[in-house]
PDB file of N, CA and C in Angstrom:
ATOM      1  N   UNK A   1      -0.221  -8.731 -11.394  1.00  0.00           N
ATOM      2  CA  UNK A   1       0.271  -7.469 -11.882  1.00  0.00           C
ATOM      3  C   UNK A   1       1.083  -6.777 -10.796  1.00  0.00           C
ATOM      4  N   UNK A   2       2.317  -6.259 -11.044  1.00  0.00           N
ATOM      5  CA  UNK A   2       2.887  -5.075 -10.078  1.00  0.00           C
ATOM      6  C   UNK A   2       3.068  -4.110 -10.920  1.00  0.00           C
ATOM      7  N   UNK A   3       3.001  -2.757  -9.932  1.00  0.00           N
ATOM      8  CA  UNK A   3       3.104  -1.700 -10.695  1.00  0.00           C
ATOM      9  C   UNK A   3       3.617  -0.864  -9.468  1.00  0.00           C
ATOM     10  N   UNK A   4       4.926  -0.142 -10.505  1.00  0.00           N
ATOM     11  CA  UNK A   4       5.490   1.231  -9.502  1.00  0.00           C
ATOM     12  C   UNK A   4       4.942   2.357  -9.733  1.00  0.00           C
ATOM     13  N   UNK A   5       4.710   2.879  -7.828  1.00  0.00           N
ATOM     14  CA  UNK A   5       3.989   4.331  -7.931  1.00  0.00           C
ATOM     15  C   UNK A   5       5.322   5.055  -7.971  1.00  0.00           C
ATOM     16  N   UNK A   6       5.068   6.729  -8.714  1.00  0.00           N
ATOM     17  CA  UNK A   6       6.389   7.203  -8.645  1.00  0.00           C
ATOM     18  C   UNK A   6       5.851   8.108  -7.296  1.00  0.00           C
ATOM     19  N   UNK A   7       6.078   8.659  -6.281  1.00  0.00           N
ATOM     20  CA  UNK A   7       5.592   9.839  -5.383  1.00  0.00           C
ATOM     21  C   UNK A   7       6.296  10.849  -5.203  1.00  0.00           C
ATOM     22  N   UNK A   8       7.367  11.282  -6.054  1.00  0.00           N
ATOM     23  CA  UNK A   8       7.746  12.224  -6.382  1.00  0.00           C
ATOM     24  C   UNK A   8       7.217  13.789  -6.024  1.00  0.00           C
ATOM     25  N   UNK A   9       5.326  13.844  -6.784  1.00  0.00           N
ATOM     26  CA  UNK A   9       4.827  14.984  -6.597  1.00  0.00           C
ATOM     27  C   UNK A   9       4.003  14.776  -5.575  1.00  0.00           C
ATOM     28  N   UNK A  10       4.623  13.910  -4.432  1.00  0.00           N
ATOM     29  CA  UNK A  10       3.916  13.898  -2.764  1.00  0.00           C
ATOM     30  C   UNK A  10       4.537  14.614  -2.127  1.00  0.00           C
ATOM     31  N   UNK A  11       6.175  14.346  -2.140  1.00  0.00           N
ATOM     32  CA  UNK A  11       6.698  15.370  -1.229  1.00  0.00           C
ATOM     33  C   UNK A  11       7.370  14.053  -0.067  1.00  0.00           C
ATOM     34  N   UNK A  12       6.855  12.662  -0.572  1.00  0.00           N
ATOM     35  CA  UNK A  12       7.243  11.293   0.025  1.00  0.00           C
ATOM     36  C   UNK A  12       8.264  11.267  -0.471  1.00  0.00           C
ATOM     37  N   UNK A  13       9.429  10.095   0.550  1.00  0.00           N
ATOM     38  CA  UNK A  13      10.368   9.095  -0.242  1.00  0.00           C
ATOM     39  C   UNK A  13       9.354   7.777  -0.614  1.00  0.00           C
ATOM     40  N   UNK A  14       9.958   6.437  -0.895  1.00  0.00           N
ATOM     41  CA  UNK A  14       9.712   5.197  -0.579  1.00  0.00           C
ATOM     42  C   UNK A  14      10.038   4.629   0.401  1.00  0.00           C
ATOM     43  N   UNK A  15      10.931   5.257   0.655  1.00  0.00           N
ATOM     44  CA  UNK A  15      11.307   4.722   2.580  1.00  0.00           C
ATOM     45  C   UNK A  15      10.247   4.601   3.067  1.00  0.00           C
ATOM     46  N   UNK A  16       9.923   6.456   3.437  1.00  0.00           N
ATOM     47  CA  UNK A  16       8.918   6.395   4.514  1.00  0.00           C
ATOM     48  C   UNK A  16       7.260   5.893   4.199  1.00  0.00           C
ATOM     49  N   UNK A  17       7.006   5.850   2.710  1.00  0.00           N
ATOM     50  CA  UNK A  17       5.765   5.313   2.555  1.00  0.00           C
ATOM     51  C   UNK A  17       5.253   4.009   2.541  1.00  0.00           C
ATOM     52  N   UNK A  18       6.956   3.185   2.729  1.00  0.00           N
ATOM     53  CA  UNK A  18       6.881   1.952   2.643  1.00  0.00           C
ATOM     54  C   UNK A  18       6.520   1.812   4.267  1.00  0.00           C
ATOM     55  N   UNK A  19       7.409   2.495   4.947  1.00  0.00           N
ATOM     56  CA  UNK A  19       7.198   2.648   6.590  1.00  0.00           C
ATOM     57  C   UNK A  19       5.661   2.521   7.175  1.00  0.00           C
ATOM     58  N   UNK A  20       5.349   3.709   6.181  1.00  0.00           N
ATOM     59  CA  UNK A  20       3.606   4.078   6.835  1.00  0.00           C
ATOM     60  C   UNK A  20       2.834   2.997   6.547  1.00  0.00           C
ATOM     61  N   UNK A  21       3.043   2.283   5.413  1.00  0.00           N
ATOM     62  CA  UNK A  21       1.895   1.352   4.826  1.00  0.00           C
ATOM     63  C   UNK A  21       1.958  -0.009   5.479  1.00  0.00           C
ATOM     64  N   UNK A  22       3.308  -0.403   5.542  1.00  0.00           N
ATOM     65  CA  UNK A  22       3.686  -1.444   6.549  1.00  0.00           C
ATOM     66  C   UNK A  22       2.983  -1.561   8.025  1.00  0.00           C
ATOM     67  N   UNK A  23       3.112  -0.158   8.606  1.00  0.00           N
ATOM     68  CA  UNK A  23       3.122  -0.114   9.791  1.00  0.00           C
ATOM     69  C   UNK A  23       0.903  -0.097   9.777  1.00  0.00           C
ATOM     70  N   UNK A  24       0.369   0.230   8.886  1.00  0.00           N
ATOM     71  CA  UNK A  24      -1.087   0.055   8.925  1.00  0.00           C
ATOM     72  C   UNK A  24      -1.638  -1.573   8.026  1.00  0.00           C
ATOM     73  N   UNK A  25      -0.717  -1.933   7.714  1.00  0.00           N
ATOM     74  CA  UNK A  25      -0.980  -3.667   7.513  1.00  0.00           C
ATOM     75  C   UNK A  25      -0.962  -4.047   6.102  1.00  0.00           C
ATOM     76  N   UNK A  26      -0.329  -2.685   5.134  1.00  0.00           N
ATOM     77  CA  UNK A  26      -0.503  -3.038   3.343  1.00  0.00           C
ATOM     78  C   UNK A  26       1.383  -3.339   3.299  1.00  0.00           C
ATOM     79  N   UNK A  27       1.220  -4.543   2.559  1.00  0.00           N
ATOM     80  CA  UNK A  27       2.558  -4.560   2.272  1.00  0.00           C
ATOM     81  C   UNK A  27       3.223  -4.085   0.728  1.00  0.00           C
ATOM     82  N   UNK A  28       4.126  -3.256   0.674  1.00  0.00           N
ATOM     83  CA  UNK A  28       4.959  -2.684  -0.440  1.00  0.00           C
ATOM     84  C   UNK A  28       6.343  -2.799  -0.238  1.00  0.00           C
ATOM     85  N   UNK A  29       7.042  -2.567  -1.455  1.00  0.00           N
ATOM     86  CA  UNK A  29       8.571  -2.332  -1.296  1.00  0.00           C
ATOM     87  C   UNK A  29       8.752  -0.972  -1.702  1.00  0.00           C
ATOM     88  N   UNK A  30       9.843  -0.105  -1.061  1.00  0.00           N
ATOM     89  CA  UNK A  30      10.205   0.764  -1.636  1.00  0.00           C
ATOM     90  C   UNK A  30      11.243   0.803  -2.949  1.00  0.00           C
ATOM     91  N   UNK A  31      11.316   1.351  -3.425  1.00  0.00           N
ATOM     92  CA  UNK A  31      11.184   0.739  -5.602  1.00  0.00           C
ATOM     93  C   UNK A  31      11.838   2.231  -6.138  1.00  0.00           C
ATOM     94  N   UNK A  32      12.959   1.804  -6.742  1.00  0.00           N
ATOM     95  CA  UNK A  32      13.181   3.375  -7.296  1.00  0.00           C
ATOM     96  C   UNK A  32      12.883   3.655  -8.623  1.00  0.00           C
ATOM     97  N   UNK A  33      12.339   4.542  -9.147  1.00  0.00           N
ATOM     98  CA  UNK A  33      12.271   5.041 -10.214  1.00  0.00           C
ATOM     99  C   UNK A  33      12.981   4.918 -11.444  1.00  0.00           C
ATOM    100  N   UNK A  34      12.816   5.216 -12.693  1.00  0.00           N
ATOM    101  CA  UNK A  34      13.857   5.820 -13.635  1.00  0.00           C
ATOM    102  C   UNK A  34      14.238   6.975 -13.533  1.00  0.00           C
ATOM    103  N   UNK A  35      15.933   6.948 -13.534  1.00  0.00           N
ATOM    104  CA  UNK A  35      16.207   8.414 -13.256  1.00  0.00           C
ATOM    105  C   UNK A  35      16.493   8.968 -12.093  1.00  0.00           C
ATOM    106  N   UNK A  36      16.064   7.994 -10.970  1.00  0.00           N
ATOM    107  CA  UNK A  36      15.097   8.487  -9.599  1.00  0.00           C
ATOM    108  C   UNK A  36      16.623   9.050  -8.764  1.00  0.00           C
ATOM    109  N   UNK A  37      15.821  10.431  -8.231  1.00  0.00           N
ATOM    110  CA  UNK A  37      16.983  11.392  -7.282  1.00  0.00           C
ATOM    111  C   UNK A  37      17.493  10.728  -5.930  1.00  0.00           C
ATOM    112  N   UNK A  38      16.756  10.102  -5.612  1.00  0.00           N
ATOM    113  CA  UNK A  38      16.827   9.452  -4.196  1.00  0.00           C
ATOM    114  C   UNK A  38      18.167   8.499  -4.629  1.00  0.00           C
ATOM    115  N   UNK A  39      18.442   8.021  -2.949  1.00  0.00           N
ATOM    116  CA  UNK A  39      19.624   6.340  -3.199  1.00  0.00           C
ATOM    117  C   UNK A  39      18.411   5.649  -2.745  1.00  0.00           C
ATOM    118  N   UNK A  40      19.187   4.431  -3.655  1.00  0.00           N
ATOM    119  CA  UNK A  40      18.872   3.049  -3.383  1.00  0.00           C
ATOM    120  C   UNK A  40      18.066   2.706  -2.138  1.00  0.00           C
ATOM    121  N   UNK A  41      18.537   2.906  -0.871  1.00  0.00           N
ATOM    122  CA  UNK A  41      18.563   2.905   0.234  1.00  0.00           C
ATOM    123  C   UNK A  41      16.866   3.867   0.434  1.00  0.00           C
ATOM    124  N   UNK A  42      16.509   4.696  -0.434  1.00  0.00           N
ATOM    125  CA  UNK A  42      15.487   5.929   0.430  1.00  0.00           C
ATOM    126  C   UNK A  42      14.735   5.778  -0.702  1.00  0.00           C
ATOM    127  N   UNK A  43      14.451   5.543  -2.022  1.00  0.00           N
ATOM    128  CA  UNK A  43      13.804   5.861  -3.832  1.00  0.00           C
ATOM    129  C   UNK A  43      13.039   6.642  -3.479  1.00  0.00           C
ATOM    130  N   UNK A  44      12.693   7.376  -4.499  1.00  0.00           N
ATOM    131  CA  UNK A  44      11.414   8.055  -5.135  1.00  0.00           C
ATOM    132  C   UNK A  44      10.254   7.145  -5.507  1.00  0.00           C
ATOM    133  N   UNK A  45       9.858   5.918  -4.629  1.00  0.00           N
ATOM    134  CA  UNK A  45       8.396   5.352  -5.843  1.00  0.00           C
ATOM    135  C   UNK A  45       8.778   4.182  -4.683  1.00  0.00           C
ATOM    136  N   UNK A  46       7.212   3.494  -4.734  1.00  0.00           N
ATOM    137  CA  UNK A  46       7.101   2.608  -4.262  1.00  0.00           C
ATOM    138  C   UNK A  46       6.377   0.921  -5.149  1.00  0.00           C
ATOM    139  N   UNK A  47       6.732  -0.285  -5.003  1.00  0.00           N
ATOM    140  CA  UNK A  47       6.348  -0.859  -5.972  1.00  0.00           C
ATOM    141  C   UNK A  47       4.925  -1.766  -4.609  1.00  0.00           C
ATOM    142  N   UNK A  48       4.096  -2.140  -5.924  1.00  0.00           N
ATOM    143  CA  UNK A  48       2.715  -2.618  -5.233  1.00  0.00           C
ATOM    144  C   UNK A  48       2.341  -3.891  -5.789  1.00  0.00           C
ATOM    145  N   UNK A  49       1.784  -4.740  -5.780  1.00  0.00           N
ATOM    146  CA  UNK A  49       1.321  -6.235  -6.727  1.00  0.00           C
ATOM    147  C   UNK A  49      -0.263  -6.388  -5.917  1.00  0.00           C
ATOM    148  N   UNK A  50      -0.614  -7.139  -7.343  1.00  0.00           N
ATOM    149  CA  UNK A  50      -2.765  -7.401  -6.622  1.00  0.00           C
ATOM    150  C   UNK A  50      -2.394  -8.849  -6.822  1.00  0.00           C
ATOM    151  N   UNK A  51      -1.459  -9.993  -6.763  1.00  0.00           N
ATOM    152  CA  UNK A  51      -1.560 -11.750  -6.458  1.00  0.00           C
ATOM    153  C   UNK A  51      -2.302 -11.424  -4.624  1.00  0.00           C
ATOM    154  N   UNK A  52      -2.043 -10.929  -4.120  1.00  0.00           N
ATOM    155  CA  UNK A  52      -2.281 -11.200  -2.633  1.00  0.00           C
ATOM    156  C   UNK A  52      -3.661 -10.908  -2.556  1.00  0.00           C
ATOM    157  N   UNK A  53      -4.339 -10.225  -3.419  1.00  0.00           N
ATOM    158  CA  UNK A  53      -5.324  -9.476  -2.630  1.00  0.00           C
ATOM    159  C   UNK A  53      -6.322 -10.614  -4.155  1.00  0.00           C
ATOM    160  N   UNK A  54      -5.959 -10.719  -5.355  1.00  0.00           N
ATOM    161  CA  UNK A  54      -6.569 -11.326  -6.293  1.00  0.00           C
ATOM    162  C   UNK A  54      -6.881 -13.030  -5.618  1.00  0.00           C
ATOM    163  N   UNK A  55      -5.723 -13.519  -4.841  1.00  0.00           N
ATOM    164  CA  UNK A  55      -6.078 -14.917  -4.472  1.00  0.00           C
ATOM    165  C   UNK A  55      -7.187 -14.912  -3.346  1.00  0.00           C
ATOM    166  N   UNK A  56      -7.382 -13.659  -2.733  1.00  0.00           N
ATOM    167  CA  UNK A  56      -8.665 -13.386  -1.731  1.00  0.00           C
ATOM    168  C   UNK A  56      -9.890 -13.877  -2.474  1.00  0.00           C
ATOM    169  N   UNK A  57      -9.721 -12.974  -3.870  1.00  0.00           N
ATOM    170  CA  UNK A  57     -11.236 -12.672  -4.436  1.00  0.00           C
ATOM    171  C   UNK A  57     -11.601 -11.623  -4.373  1.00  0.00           C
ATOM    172  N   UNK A  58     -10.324 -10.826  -4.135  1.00  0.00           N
ATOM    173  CA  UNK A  58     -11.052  -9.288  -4.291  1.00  0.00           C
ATOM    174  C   UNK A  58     -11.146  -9.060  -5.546  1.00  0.00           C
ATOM    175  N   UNK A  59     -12.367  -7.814  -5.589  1.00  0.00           N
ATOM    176  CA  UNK A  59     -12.496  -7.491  -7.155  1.00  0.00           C
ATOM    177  C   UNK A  59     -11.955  -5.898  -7.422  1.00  0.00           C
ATOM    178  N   UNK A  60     -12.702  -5.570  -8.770  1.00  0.00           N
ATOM    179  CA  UNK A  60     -12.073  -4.271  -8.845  1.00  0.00           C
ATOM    180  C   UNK A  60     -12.512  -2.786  -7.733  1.00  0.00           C
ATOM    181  N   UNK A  61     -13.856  -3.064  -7.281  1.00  0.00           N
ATOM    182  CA  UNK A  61     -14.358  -2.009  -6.137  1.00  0.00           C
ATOM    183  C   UNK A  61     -13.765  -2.227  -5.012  1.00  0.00           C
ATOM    184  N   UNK A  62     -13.267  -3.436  -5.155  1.00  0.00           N
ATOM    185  CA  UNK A  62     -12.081  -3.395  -3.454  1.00  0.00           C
ATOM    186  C   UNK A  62     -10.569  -2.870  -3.856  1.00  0.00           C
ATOM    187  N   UNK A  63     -10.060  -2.938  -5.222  1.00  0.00           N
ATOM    188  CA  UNK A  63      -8.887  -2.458  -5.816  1.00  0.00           C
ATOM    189  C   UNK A  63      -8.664  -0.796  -5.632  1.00  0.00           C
ATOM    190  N   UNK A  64     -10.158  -0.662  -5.794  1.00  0.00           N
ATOM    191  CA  UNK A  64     -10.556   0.809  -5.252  1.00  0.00           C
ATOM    192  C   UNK A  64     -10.518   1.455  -3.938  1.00  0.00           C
ATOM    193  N   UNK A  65     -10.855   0.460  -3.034  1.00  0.00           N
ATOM    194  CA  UNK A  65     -11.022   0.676  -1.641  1.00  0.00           C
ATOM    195  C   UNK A  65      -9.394   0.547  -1.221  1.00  0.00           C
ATOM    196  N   UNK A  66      -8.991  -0.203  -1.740  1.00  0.00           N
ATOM    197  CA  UNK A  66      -7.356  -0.401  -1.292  1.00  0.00           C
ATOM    198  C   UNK A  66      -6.588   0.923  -1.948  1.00  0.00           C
ATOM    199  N   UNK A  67      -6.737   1.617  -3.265  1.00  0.00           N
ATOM    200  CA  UNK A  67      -6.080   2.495  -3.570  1.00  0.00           C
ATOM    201  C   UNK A  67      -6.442   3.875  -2.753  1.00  0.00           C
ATOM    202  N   UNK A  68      -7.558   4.396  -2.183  1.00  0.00           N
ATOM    203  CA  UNK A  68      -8.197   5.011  -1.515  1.00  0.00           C
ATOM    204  C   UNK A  68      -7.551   4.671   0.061  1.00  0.00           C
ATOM    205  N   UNK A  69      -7.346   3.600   0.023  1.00  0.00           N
ATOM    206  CA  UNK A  69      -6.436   3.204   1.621  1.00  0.00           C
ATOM    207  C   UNK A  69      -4.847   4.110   1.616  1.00  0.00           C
ATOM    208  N   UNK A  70      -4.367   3.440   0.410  1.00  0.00           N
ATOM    209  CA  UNK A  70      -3.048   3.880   0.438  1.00  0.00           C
ATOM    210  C   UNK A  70      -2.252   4.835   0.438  1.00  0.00           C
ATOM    211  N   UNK A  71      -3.560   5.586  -0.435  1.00  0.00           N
ATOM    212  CA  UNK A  71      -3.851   6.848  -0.521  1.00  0.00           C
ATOM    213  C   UNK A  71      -3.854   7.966   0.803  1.00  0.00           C
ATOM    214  N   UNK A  72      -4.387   7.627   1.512  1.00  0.00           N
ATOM    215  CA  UNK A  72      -4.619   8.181   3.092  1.00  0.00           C
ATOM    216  C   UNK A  72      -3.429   7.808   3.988  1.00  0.00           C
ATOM    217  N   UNK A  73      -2.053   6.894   3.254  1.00  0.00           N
ATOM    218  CA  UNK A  73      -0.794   6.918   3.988  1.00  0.00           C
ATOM    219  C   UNK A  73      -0.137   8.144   3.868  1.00  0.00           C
ATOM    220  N   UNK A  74      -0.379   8.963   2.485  1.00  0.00           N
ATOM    221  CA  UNK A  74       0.234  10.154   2.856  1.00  0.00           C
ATOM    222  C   UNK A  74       0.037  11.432   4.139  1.00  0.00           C
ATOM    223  N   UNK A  75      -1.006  10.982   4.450  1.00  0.00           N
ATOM    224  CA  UNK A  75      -1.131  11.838   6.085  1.00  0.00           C
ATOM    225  C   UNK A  75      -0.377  10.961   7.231  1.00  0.00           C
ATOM    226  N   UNK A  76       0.656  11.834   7.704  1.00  0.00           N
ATOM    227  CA  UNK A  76       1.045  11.311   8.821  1.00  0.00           C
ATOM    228  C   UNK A  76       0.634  11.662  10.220  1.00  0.00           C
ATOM    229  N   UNK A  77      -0.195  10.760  10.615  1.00  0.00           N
ATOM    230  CA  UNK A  77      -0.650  10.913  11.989  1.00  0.00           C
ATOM    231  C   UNK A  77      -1.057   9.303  12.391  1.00  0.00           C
ATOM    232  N   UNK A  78      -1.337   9.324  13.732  1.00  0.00           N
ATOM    233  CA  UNK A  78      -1.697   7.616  14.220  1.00  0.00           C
ATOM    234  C   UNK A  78      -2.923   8.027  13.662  1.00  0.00           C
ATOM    235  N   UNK A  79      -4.142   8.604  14.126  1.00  0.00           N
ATOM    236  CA  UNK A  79      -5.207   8.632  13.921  1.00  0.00           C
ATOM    237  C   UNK A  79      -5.565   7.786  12.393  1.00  0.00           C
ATOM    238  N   UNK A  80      -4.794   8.692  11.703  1.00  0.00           N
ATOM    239  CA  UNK A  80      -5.236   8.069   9.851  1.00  0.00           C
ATOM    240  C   UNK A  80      -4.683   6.383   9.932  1.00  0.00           C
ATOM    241  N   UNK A  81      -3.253   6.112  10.468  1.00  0.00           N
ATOM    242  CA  UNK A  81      -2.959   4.565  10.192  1.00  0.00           C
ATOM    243  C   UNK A  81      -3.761   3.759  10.708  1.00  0.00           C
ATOM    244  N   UNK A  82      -4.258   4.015  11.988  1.00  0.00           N
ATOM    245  CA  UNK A  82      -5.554   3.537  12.164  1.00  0.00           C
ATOM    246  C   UNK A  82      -6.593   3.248  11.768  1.00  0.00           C
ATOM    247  N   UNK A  83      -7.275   4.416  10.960  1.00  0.00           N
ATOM    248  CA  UNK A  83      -8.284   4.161   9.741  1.00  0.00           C
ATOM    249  C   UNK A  83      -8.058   3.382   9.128  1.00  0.00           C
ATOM    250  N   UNK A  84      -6.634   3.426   8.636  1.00  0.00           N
ATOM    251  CA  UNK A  84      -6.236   2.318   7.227  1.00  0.00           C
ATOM    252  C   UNK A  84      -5.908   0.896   7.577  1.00  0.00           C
ATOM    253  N   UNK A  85      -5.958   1.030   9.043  1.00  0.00           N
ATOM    254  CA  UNK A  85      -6.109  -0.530   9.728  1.00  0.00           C
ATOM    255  C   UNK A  85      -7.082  -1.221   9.581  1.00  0.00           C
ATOM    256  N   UNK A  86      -8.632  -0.123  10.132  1.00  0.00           N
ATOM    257  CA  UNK A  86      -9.536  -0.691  10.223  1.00  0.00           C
ATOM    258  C   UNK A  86      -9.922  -0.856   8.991  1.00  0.00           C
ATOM    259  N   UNK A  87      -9.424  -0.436   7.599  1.00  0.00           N
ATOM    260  CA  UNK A  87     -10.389  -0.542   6.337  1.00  0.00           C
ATOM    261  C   UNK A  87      -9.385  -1.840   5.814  1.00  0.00           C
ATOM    262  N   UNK A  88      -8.250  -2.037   6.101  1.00  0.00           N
ATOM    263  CA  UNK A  88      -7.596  -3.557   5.711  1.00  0.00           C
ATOM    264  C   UNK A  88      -8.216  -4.428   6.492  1.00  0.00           C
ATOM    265  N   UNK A  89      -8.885  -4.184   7.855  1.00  0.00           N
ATOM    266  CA  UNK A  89      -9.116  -5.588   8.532  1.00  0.00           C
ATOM    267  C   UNK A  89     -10.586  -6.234   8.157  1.00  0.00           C
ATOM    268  N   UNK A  90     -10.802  -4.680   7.476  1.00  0.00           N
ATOM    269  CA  UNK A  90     -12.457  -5.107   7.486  1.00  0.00           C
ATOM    270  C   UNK A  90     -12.994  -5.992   5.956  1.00  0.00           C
ATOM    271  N   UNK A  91     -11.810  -5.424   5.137  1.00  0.00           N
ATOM    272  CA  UNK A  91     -11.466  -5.804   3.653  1.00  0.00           C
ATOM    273  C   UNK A  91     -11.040  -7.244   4.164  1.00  0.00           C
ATOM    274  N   UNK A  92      -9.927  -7.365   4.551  1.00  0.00           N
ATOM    275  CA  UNK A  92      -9.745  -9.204   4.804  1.00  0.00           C
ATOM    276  C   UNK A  92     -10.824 -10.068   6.072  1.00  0.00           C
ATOM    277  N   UNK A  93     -11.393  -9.218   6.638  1.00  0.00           N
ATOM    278  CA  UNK A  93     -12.615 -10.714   7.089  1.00  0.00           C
ATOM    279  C   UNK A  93     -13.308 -10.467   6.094  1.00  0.00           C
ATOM    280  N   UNK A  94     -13.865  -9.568   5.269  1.00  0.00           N
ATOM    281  CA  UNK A  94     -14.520 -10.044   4.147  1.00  0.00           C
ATOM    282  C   UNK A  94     -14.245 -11.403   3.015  1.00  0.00           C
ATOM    283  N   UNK A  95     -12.206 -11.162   2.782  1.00  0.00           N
ATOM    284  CA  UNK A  95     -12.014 -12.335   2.104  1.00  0.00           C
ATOM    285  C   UNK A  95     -11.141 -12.712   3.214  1.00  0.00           C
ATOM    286  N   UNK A  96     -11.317 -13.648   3.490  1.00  0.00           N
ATOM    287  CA  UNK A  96     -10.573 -14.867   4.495  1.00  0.00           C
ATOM    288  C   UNK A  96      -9.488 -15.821   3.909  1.00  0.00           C
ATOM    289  N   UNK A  97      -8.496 -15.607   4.315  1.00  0.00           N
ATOM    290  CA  UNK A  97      -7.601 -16.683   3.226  1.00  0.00           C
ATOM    291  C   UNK A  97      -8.065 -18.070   2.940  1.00  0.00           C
ATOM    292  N   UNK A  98      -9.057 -18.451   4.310  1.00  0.00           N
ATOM    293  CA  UNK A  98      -8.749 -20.132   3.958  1.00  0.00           C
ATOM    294  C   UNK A  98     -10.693 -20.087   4.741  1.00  0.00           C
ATOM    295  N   UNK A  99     -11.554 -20.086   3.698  1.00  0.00           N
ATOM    296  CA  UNK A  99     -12.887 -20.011   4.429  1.00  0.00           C
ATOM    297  C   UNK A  99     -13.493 -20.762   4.976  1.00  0.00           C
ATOM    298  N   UNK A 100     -13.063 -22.044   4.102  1.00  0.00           N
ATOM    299  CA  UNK A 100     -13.500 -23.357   4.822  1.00  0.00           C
ATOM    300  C   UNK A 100     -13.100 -23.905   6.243  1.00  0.00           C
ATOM    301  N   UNK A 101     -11.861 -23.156   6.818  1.00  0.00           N
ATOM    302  CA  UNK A 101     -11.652 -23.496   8.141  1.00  0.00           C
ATOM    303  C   UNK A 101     -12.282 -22.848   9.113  1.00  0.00           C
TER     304      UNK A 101
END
């Protein structure tokens, strides 16, 4: 599944939320909207997909924990990307890409 967030009523572009999320270890594209005020280059909305996190074995209470992550990109400070480091790193040694090695 992918699905575009619009963040419009954040006060975000997709630039920079693509920036923040990148830079704490979730990968997104920045994705423009219908309609969307922004250019090409900056959108209003960011797009997201669960293949990466579904071939882990995550389930839906980690879908949770990840939206609750991404969620906490709208604060900009190191302190928070940090948090959202430690809750991706702690989420993937849980699922390990390849366990048997």
């Amino acid at each position: 599944h992918l699905m575009l967030v619009d963040l419009r009523n954040t006060g975000l572009t997709g630039k920079v939320m693509q920036l923040r999320l990148d830079s704490a270890n979730i990968t997104c594209n920045k994705n423009g909207i219908p309609n969307d005020p922004q250019t090409p280059f900056v959108t209003s909305g960011i797009r997201l997909g669960t293949p990466a996190v579904t071939t882990r074995g995550m389930n839906e209470d980690d879908m949770d924990i990840i939206a609750e992550l991404i969620s906490m990109a709208r604060e900009e400070s190191e302190e928070q990307l940090q948090r959202i480091r430690d809750g991706v790193a702690e989420l993937c040694a849980r699922y390990p890409l390849y366990p048997e090695l």
